[in-house]
PDB file of N, CA and C in Angstrom:
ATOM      1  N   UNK A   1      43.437  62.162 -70.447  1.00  0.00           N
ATOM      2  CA  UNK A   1      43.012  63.434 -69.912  1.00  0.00           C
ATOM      3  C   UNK A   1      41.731  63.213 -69.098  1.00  0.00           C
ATOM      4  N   UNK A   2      41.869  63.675 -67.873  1.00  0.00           N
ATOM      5  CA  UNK A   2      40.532  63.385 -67.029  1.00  0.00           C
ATOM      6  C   UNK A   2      39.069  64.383 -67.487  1.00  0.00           C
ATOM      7  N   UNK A   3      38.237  64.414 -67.004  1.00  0.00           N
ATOM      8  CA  UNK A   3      37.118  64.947 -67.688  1.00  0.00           C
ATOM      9  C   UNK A   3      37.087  66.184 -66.499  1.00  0.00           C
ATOM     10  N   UNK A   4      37.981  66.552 -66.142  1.00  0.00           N
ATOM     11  CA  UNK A   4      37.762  67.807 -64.910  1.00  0.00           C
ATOM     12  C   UNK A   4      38.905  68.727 -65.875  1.00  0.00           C
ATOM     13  N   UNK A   5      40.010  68.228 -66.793  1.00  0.00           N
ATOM     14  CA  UNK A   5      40.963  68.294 -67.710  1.00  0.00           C
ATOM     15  C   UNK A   5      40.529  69.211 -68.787  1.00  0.00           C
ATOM     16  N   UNK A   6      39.652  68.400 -68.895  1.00  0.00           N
ATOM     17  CA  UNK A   6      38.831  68.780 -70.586  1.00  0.00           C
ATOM     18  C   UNK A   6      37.844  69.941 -70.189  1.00  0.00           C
ATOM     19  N   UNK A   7      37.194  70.032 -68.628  1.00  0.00           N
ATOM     20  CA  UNK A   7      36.412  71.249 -68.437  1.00  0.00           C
ATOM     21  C   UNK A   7      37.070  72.252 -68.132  1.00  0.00           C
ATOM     22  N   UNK A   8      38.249  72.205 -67.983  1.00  0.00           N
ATOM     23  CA  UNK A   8      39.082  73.213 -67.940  1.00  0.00           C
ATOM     24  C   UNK A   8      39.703  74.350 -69.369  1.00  0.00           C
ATOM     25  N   UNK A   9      39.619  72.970 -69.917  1.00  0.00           N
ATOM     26  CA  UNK A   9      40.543  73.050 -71.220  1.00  0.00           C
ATOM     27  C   UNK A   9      38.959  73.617 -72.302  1.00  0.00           C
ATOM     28  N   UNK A  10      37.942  73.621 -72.043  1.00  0.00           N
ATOM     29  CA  UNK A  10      36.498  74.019 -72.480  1.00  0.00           C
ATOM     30  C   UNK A  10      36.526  75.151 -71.692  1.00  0.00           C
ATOM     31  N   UNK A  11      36.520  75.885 -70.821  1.00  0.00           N
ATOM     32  CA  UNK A  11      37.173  76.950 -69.985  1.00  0.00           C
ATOM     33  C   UNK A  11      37.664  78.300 -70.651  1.00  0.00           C
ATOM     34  N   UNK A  12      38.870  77.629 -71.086  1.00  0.00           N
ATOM     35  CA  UNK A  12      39.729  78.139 -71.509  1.00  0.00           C
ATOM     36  C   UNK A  12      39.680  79.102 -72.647  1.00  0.00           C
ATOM     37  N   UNK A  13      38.884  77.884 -72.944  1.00  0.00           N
ATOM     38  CA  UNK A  13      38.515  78.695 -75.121  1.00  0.00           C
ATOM     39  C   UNK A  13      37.666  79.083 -74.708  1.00  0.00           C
ATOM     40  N   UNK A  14      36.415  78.878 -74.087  1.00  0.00           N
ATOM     41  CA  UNK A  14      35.660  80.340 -73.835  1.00  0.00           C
ATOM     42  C   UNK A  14      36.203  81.420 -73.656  1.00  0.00           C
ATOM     43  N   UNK A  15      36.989  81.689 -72.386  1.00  0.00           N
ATOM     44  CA  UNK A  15      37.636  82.774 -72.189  1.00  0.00           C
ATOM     45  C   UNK A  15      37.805  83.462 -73.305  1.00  0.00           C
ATOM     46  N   UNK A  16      38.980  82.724 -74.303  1.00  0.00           N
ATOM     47  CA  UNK A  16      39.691  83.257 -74.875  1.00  0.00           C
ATOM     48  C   UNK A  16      38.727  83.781 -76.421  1.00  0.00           C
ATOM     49  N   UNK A  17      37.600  82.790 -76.774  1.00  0.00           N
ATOM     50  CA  UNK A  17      36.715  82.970 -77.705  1.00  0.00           C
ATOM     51  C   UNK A  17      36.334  84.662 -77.031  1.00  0.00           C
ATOM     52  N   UNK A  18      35.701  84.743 -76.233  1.00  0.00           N
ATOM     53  CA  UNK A  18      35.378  85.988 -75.530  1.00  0.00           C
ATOM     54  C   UNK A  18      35.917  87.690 -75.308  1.00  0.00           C
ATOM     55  N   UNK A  19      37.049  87.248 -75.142  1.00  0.00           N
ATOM     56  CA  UNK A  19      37.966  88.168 -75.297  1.00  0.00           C
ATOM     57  C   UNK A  19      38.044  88.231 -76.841  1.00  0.00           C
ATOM     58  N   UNK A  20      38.103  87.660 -77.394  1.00  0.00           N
ATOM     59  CA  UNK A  20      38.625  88.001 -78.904  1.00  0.00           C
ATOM     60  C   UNK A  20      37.588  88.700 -79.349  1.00  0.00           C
ATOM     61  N   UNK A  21      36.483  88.220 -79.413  1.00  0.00           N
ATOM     62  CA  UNK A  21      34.798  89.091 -79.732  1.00  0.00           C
ATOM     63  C   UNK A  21      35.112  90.396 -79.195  1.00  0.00           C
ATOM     64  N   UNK A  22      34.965  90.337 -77.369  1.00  0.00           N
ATOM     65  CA  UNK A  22      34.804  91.771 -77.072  1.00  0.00           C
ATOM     66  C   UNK A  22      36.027  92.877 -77.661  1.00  0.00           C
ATOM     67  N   UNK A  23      37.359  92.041 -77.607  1.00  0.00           N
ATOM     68  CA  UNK A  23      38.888  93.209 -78.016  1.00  0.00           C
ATOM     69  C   UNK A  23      38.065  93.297 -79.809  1.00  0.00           C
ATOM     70  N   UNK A  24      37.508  92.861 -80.311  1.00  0.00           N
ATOM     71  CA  UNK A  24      36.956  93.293 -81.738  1.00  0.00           C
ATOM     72  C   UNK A  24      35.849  94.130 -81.425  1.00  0.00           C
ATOM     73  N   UNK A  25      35.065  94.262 -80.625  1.00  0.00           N
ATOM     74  CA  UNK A  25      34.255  95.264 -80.349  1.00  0.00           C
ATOM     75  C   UNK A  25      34.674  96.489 -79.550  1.00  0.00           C
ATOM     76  N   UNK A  26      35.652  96.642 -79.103  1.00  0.00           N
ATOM     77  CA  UNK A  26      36.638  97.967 -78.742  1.00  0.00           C
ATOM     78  C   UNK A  26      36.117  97.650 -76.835  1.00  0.00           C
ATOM     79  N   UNK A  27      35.945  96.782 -76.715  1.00  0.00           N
ATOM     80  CA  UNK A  27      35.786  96.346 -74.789  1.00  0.00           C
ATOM     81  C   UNK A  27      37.095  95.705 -74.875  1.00  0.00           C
ATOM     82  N   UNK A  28      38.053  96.974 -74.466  1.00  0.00           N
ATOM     83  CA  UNK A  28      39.346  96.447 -74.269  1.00  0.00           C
ATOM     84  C   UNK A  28      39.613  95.864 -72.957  1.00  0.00           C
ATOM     85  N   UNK A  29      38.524  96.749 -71.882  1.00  0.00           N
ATOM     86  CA  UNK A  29      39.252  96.402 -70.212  1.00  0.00           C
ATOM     87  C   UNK A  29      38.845  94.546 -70.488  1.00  0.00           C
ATOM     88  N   UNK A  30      37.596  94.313 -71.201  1.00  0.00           N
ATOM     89  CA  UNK A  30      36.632  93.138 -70.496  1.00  0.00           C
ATOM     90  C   UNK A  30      37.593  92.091 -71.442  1.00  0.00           C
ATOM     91  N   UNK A  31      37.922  92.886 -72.877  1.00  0.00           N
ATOM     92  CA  UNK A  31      38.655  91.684 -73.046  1.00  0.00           C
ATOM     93  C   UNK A  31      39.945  91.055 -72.888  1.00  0.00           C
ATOM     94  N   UNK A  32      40.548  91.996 -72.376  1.00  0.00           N
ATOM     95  CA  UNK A  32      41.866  91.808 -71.889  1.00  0.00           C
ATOM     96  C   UNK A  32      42.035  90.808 -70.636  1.00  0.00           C
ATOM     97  N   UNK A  33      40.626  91.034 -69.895  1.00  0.00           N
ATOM     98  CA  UNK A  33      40.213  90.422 -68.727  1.00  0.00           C
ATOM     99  C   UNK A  33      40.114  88.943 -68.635  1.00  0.00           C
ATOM    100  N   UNK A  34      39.358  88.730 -69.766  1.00  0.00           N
ATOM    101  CA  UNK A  34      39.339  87.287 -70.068  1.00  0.00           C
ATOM    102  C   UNK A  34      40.259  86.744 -70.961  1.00  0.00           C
ATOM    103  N   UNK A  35      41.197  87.050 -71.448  1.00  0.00           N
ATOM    104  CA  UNK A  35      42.610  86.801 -71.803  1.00  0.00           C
ATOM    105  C   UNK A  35      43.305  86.088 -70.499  1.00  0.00           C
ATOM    106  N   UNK A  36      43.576  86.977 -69.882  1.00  0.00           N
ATOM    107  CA  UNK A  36      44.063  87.159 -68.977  1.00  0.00           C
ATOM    108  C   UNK A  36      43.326  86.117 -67.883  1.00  0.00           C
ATOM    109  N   UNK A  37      42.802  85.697 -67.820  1.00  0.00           N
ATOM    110  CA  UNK A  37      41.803  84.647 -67.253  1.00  0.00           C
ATOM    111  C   UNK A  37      41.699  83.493 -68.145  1.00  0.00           C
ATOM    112  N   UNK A  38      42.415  83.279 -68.812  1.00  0.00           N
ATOM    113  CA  UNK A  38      42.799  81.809 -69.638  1.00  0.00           C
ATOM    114  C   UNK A  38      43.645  81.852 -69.375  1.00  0.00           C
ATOM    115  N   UNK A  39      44.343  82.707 -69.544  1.00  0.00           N
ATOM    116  CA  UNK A  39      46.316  82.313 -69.359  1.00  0.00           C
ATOM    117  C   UNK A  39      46.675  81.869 -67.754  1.00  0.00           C
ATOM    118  N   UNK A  40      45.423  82.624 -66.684  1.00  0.00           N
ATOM    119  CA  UNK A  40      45.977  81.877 -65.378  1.00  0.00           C
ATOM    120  C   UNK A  40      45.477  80.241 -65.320  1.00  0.00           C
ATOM    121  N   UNK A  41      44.327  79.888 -66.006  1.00  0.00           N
ATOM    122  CA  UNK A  41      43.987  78.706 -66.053  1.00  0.00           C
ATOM    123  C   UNK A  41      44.922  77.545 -66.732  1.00  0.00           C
ATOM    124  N   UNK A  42      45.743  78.461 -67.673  1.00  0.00           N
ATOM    125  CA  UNK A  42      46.365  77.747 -68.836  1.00  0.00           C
ATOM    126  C   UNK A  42      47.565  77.055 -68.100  1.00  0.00           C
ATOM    127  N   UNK A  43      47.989  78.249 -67.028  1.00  0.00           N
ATOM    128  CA  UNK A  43      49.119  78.025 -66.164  1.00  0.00           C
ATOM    129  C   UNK A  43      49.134  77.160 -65.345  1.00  0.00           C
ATOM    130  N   UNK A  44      48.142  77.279 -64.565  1.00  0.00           N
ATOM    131  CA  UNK A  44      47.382  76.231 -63.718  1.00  0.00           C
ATOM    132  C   UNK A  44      47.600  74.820 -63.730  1.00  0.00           C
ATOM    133  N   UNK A  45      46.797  74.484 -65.099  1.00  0.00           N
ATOM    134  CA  UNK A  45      46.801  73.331 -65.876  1.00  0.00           C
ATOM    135  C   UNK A  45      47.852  72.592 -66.424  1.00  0.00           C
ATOM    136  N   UNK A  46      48.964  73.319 -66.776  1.00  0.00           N
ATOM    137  CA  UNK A  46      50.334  72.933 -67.007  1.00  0.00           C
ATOM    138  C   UNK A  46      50.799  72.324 -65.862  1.00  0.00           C
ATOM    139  N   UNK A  47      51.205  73.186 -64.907  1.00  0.00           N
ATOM    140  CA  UNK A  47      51.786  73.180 -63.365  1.00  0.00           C
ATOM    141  C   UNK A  47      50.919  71.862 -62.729  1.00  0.00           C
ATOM    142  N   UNK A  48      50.012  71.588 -62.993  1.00  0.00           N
ATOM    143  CA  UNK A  48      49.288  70.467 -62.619  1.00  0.00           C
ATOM    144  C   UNK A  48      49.455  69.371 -63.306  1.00  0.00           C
ATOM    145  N   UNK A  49      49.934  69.188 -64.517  1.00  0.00           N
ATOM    146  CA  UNK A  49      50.484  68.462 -65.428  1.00  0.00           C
ATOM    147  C   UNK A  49      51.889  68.193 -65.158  1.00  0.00           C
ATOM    148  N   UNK A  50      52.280  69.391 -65.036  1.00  0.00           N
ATOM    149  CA  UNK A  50      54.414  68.652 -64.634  1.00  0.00           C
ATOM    150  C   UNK A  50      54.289  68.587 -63.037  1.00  0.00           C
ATOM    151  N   UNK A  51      53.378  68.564 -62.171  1.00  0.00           N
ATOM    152  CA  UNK A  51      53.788  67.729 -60.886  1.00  0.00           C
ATOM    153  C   UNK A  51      53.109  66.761 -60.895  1.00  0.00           C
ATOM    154  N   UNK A  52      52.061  66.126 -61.694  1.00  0.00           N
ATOM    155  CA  UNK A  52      52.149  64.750 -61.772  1.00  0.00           C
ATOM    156  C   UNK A  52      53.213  63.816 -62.792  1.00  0.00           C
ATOM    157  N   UNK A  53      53.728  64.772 -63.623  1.00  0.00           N
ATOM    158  CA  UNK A  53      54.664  63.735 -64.393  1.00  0.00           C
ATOM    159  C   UNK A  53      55.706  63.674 -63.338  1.00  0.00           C
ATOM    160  N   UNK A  54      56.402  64.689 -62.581  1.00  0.00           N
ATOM    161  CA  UNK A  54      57.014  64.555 -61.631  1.00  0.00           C
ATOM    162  C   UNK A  54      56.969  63.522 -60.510  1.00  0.00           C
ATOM    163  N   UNK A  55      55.701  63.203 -60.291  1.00  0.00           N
ATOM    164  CA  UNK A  55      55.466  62.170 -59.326  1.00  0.00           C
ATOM    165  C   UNK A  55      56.167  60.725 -59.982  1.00  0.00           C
ATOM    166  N   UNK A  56      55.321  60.742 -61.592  1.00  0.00           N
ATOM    167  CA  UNK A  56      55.458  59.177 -62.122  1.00  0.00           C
ATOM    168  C   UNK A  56      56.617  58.951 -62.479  1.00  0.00           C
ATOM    169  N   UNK A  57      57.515  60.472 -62.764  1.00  0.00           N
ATOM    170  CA  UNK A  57      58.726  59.751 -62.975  1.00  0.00           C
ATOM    171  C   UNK A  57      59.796  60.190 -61.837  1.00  0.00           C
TER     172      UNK A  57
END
């Protein structure tokens, strides 16, 4: 995993650490927001993952 990988993937769980706090504090828009802002990263990161396995194999 490259280290641009792992800042992504450190990213991510913020987001999602974030959202979970605020949706427990009743900040539904903000935390839904950052939900929702991991899952495009999450996507991202995949899709960037199966077109390089695509390449190697």
């Amino acid at each position: 995993m490259t280290k641009d990988e792992v800042q992504q993937l450190e990213t991510i769980c913020r987001y999602l650490k974030d959202g979970f706090k605020d949706l427990n504090c009743g900040r539904i828009a903000v935390g839904a927001s950052n939900v929702e802002k991991a899952e495009v990263l999450l996507d991202a990161l995949l899709a960037m993952e199966e077109a390089k396995n695509r390449r190697i194999g």
